[in-house]
N, C-alpha and C. Protein backbone atom coordinates (compact mmCIF):
# COMPACT_ATOMS: atom_id res chain seq x y z
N UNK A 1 -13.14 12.09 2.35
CA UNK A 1 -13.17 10.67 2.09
C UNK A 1 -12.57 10.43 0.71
N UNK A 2 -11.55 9.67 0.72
CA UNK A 2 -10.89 9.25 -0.43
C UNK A 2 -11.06 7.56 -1.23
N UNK A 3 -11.80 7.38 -1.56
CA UNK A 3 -12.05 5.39 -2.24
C UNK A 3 -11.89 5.75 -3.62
N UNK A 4 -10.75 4.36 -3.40
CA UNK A 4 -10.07 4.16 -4.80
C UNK A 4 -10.41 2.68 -5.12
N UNK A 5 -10.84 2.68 -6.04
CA UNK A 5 -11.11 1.78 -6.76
C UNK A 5 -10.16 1.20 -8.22
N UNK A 6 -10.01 -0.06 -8.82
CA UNK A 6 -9.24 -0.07 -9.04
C UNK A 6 -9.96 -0.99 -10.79
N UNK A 7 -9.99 -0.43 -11.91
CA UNK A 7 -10.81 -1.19 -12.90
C UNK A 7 -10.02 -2.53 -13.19
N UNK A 8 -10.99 -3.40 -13.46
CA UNK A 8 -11.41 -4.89 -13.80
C UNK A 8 -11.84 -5.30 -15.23
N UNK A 9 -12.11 -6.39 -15.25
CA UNK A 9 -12.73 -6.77 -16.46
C UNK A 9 -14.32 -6.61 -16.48
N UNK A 10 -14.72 -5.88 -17.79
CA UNK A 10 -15.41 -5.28 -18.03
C UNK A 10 -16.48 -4.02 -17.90
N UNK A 11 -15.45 -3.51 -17.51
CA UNK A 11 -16.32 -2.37 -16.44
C UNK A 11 -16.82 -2.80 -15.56
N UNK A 12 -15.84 -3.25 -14.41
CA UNK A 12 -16.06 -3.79 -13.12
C UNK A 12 -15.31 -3.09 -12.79
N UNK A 13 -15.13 -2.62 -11.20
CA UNK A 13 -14.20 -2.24 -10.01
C UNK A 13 -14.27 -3.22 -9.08
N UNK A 14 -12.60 -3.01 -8.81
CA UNK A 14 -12.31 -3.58 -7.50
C UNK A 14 -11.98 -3.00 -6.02
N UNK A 15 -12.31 -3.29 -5.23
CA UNK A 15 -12.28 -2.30 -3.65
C UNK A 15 -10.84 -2.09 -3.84
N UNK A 16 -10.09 -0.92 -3.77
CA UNK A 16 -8.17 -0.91 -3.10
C UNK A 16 -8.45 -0.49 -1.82
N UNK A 17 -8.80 0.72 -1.31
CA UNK A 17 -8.77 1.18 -0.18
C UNK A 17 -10.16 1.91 0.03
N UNK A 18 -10.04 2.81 0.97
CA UNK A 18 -10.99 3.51 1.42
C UNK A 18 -9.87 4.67 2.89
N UNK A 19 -9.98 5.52 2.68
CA UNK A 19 -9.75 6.82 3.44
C UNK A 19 -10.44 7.94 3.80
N UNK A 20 -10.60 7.98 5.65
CA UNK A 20 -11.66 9.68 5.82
C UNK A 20 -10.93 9.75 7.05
N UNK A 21 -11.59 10.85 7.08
CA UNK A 21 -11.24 11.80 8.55
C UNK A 21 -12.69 12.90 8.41
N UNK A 22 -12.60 13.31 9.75
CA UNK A 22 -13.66 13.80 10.34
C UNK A 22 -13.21 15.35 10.44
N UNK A 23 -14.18 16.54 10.15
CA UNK A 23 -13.92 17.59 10.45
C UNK A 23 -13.13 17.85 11.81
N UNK A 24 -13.76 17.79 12.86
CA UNK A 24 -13.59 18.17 13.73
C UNK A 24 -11.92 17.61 14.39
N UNK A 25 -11.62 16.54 13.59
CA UNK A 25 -10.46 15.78 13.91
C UNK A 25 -9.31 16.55 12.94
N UNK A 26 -9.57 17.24 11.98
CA UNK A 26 -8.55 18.19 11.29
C UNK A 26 -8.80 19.34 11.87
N UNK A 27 -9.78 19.90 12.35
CA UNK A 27 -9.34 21.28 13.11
C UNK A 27 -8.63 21.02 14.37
N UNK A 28 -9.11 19.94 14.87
CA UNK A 28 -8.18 19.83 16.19
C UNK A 28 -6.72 19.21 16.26
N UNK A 29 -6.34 18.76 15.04
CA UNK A 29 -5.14 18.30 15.18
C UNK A 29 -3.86 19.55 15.06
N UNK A 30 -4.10 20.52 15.40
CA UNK A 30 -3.42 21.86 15.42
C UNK A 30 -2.96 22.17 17.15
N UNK A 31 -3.88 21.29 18.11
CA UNK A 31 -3.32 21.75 19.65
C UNK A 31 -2.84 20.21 19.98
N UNK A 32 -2.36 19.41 18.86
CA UNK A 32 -2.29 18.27 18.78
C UNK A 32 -0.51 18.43 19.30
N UNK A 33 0.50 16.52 19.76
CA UNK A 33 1.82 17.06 19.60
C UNK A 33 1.82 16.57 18.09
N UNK A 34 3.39 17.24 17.92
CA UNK A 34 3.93 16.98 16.22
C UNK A 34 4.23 15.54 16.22
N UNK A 35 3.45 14.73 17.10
CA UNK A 35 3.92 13.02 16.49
C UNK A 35 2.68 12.10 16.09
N UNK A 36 2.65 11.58 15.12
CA UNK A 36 1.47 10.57 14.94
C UNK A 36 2.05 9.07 14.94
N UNK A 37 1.38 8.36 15.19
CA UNK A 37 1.13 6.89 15.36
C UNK A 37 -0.11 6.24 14.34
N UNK A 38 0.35 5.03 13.83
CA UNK A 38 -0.38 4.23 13.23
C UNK A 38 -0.60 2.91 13.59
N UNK A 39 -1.71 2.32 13.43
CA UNK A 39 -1.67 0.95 14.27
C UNK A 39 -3.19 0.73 13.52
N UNK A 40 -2.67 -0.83 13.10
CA UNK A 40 -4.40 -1.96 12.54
C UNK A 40 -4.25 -2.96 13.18
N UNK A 41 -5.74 -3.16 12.97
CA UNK A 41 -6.29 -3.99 13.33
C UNK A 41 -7.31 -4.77 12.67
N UNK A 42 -6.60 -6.04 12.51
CA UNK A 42 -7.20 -7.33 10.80
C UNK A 42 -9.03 -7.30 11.39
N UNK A 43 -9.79 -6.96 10.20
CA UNK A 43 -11.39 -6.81 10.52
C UNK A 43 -11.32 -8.45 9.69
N UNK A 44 -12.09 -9.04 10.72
CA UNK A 44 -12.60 -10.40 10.14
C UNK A 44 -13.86 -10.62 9.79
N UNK A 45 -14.16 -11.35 9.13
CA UNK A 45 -15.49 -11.55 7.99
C UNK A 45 -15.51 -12.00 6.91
N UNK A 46 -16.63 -11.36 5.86
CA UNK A 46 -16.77 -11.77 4.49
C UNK A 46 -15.23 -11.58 4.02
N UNK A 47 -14.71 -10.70 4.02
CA UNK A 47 -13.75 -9.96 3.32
C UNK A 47 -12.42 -9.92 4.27
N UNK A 48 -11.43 -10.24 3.62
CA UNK A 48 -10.00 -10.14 4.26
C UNK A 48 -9.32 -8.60 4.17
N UNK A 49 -9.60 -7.93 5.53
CA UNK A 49 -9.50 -6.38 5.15
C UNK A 49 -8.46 -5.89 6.68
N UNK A 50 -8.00 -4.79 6.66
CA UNK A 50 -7.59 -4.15 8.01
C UNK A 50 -7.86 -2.74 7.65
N UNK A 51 -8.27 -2.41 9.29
CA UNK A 51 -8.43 -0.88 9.68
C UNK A 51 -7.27 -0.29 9.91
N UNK A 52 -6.59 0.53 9.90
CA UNK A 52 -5.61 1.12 10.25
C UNK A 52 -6.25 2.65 10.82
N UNK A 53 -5.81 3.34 11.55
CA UNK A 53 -6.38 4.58 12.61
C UNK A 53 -4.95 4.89 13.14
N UNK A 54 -4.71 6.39 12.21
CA UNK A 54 -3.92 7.52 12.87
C UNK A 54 -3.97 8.57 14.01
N UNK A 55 -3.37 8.03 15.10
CA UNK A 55 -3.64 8.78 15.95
C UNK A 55 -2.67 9.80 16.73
N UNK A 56 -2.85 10.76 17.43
CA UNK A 56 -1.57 11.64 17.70
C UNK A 56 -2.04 11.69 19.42
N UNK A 57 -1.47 12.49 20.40
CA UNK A 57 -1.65 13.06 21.59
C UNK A 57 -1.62 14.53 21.68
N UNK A 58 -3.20 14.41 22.17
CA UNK A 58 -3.44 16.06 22.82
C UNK A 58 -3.10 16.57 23.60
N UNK A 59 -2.97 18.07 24.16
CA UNK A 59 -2.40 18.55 25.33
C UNK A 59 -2.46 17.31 26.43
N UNK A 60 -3.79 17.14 26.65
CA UNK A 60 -3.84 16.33 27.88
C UNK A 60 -3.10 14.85 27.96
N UNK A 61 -2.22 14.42 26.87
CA UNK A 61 -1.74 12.78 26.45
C UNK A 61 -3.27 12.18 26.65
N UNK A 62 -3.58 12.52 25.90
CA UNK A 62 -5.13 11.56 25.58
C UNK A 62 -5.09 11.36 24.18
N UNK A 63 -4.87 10.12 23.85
CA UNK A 63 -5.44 9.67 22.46
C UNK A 63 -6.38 10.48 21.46
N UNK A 64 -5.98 10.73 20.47
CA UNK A 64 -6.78 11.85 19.58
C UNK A 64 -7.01 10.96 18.26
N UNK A 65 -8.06 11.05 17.51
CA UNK A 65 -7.93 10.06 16.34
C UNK A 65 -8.07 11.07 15.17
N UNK A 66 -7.52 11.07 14.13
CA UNK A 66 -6.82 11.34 13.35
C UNK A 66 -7.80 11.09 11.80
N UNK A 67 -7.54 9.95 11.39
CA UNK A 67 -7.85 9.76 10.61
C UNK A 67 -7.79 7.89 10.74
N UNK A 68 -8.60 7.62 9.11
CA UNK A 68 -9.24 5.91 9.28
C UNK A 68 -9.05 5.77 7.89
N UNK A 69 -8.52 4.41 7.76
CA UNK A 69 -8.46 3.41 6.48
C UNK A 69 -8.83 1.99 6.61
N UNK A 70 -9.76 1.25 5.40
CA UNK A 70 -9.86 0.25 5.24
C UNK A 70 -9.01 -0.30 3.75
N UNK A 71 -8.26 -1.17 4.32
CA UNK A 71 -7.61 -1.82 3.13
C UNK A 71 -7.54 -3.19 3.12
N UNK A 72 -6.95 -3.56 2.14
CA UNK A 72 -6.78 -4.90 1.66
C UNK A 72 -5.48 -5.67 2.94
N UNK A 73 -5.91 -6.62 3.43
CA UNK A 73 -4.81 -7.36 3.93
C UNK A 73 -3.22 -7.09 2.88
N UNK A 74 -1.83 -7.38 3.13
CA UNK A 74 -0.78 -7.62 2.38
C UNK A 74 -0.54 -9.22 2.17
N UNK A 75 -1.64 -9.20 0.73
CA UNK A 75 -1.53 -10.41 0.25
C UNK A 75 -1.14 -9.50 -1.44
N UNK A 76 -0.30 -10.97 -2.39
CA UNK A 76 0.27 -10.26 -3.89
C UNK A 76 -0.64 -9.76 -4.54
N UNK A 77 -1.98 -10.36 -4.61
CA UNK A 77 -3.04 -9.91 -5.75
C UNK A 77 -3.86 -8.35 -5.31
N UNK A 78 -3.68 -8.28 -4.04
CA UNK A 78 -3.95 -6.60 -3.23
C UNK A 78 -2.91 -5.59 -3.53
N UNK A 79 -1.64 -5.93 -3.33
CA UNK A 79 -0.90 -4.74 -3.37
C UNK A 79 0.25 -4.85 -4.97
N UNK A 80 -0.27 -5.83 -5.66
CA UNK A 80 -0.25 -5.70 -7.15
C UNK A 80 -1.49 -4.37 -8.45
N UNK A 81 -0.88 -3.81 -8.81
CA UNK A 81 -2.27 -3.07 -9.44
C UNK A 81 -2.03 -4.23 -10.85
N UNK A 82 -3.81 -3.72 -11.22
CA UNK A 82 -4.37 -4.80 -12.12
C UNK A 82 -3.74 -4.49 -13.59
N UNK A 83 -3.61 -5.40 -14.51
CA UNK A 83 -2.87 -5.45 -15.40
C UNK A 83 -1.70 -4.89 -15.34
N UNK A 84 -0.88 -5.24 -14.00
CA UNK A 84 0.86 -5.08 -13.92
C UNK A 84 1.42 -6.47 -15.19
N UNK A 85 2.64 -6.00 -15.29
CA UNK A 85 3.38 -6.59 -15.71
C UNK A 85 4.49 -7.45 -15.20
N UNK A 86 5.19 -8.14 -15.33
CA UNK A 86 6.60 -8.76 -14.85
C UNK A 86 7.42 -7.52 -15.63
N UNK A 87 8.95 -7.51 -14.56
CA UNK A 87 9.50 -6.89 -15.80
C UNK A 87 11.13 -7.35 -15.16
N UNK A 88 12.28 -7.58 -16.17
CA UNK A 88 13.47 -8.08 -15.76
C UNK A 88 14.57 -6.68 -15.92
N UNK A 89 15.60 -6.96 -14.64
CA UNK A 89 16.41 -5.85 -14.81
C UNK A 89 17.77 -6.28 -15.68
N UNK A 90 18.15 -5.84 -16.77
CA UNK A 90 18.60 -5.77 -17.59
C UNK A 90 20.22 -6.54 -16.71
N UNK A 91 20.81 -5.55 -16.12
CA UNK A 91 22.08 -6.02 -15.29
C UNK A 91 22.01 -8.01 -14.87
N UNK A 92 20.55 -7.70 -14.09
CA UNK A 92 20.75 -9.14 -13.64
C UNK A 92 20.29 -9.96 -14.33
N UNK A 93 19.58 -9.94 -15.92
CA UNK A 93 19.74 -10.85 -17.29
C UNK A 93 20.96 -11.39 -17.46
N UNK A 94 21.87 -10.00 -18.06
CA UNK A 94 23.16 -10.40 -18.24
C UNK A 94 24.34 -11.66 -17.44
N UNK A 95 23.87 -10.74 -16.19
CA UNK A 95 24.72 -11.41 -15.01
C UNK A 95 24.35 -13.29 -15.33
N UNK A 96 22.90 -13.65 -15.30
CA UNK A 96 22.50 -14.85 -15.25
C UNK A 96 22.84 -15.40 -16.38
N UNK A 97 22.86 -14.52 -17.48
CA UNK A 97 23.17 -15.61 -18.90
C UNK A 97 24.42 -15.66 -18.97
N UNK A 98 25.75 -14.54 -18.44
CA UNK A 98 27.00 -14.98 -18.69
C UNK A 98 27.04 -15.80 -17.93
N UNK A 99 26.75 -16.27 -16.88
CA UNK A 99 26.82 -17.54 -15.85
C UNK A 99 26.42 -18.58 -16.57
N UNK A 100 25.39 -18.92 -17.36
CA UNK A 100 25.05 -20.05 -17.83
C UNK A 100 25.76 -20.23 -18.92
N UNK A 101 26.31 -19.49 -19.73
CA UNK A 101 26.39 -19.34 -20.94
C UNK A 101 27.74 -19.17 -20.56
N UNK A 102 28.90 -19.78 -21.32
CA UNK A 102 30.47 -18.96 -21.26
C UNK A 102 31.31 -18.84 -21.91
N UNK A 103 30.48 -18.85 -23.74
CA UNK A 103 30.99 -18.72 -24.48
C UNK A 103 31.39 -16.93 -25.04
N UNK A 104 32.28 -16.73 -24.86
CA UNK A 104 32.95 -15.49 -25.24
C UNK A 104 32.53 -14.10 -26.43
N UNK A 105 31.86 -15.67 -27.42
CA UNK A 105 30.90 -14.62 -28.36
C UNK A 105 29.41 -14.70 -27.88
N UNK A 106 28.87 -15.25 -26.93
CA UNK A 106 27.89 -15.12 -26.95
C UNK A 106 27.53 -13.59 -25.53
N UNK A 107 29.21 -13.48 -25.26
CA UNK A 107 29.27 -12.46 -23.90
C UNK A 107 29.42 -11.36 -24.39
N UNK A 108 29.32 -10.82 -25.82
CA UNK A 108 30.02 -10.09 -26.47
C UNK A 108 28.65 -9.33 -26.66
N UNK A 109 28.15 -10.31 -27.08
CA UNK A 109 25.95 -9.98 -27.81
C UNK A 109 25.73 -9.00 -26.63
N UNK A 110 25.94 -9.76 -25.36
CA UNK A 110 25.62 -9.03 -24.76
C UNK A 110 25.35 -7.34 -24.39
């Protein structure tokens, strides 16, 4: 089981994810085929969350489950980490200020 948590203001955490798998589902994924599949499904409630469940096929093509995650819906403030930054790419500064700008010494600063 893997939960990551993600620090807040003041020594608070925030939920990011949550990840497990089951013994018996890693020893058996060895007579498993070499393909896995992923697929969620939005859990509704208190909390805006989805399950996601890795699953592969056993000898018999019978559904085998794999492994399980709870995460955050893909909304910005979820798949942003906390105290990110903005940040501008240098090329496309330029690009925008010689466009606005078209004075010759000021393309030069550049």
């Amino acid at each position: 089981m893997d939960l990551r948590l993600w620090p807040c203001y003041k020594l608070e955490y925030i939920f990011n994810n949550v990840f497990w798998s089951f013994k018996p589902a890693i020893d058996g994924f060895v007579h498993c085929r070499p393909v896995i599949s992923i697929d969620g499904t939005h859990v509704y409630g208190k909390y805006d969350t989805k399950l996601l469940i890795a699953v592969a096929a056993d000898a018999n093509g019978q559904i085998f489950p794999l492994a399980f995650s709870i995460c955050a819906n893909e909304i910005e403030e979820a798949w942003t980490e906390p105290y990110a930054y903005d940040c501008y790419c240098m090329r496309n500064l330029k690009a925008n200020f010689q466009k606005k700008y078209h004075d010759k010494a000021l393309h030069d600063l550049m």
